[in-house]
C-alpha atoms as a PDB file:
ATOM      1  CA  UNK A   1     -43.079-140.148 104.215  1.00  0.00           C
ATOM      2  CA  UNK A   2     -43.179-139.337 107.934  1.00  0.00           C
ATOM      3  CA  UNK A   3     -45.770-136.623 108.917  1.00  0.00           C
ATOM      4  CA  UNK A   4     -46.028-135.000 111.984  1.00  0.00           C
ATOM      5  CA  UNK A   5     -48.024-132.171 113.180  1.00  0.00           C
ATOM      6  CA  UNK A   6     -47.554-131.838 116.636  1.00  0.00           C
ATOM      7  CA  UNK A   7     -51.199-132.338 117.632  1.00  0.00           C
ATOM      8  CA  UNK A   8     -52.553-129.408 115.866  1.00  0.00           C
ATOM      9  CA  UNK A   9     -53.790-131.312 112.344  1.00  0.00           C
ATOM     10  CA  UNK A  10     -57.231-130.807 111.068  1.00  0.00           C
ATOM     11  CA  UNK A  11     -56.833-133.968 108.613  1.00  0.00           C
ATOM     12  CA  UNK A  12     -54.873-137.299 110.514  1.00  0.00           C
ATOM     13  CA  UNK A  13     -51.303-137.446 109.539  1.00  0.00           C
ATOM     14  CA  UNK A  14     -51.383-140.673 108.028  1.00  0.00           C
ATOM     15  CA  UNK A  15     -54.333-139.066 105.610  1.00  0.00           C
ATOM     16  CA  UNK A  16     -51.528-136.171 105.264  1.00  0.00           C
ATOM     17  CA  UNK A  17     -49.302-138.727 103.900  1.00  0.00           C
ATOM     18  CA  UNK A  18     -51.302-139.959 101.880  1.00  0.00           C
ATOM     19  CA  UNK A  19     -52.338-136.863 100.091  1.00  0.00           C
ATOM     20  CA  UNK A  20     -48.734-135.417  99.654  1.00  0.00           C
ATOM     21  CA  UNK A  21     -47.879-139.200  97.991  1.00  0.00           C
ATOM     22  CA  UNK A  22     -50.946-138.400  95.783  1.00  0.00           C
ATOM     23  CA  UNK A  23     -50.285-134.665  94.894  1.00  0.00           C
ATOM     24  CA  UNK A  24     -46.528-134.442  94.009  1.00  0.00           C
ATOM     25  CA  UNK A  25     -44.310-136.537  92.579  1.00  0.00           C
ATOM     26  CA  UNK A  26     -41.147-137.215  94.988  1.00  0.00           C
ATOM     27  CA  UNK A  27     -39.147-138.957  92.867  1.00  0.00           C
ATOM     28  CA  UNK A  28     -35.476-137.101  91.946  1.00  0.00           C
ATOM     29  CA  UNK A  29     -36.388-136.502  88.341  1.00  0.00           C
ATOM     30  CA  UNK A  30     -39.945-135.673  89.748  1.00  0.00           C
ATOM     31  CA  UNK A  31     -38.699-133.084  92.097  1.00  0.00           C
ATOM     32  CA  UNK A  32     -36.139-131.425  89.908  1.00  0.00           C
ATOM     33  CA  UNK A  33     -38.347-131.201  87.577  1.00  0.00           C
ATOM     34  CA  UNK A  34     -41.626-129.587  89.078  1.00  0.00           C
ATOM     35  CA  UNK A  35     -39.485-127.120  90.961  1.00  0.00           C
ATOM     36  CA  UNK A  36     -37.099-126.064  88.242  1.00  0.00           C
ATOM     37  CA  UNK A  37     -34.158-127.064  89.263  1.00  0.00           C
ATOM     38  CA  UNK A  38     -31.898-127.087  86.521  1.00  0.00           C
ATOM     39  CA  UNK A  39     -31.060-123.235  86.598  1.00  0.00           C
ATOM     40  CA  UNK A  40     -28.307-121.272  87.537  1.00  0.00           C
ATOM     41  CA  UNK A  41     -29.404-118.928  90.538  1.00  0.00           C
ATOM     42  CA  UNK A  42     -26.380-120.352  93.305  1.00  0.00           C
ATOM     43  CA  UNK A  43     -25.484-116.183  93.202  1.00  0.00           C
ATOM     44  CA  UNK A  44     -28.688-115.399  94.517  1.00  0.00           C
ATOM     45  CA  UNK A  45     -29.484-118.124  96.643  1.00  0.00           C
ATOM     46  CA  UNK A  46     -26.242-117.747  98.341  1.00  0.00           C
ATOM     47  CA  UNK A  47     -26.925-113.922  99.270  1.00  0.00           C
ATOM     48  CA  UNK A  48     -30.184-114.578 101.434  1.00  0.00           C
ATOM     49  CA  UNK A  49     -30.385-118.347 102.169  1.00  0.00           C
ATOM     50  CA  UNK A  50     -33.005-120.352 100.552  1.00  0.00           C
ATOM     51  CA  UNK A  51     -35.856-120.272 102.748  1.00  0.00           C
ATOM     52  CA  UNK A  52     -38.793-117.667 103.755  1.00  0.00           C
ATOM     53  CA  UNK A  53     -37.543-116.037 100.145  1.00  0.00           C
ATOM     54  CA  UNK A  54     -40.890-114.123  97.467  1.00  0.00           C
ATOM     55  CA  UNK A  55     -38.566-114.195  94.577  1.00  0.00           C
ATOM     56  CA  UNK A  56     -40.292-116.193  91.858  1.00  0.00           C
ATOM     57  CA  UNK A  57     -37.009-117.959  90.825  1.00  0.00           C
ATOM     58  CA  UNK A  58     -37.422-119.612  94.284  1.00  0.00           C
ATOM     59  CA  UNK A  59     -39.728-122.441  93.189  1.00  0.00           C
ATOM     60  CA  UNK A  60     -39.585-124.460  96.623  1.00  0.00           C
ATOM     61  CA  UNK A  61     -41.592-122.156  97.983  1.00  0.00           C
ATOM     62  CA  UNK A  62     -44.553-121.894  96.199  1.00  0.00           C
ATOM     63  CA  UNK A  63     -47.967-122.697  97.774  1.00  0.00           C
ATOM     64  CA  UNK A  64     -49.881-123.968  94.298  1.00  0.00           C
ATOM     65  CA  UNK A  65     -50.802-127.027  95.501  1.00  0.00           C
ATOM     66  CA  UNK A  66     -52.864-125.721  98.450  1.00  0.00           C
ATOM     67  CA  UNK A  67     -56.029-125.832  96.785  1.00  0.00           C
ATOM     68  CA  UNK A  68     -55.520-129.774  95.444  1.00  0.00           C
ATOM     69  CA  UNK A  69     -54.708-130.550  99.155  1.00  0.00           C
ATOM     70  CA  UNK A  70     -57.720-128.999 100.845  1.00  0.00           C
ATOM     71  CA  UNK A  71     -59.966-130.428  98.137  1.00  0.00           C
ATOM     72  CA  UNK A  72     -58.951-134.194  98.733  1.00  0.00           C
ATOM     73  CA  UNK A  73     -59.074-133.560 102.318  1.00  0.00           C
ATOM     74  CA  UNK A  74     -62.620-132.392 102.164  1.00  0.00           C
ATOM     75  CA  UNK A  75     -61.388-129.386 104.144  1.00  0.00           C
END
């Protein structure tokens, strides 16, 4: 994992890496699986792009592991 935060981290990258190793499972099967990807919704990822997106179906961009994060960074 390569971090980078362009100078404006409150935590030291390396640390960053460290934490996102800890908090989510990067594997394939882990991936797939913790954002539900196995499901059908090409139509309406296709209409609007899949970024910057509130629709719940559009699991990459959910922000529940904020919390974990801040806590193990003592932030």
């Amino acid at each position: 994992i390569y971090v980078t935060t362009e100078g404006t981290a409150r935590v030291p990258e390396g640390r960053i890496a460290d934490l996102i190793r800890q908090c989510f499972v990067l594997t394939p099967r882990g991936i797939i699986a913790s954002l539900d990807l196995i499901r059908p919704i090409y139509r309406k990822t296709a209409v609007f792009g899949h970024f910057g997106r509130t629709d719940p179906d559009f699991t990459w961009e959910k922000t529940d592991k904020v919390d974990l994060l801040r806590e193990k960074a003592g932030i």
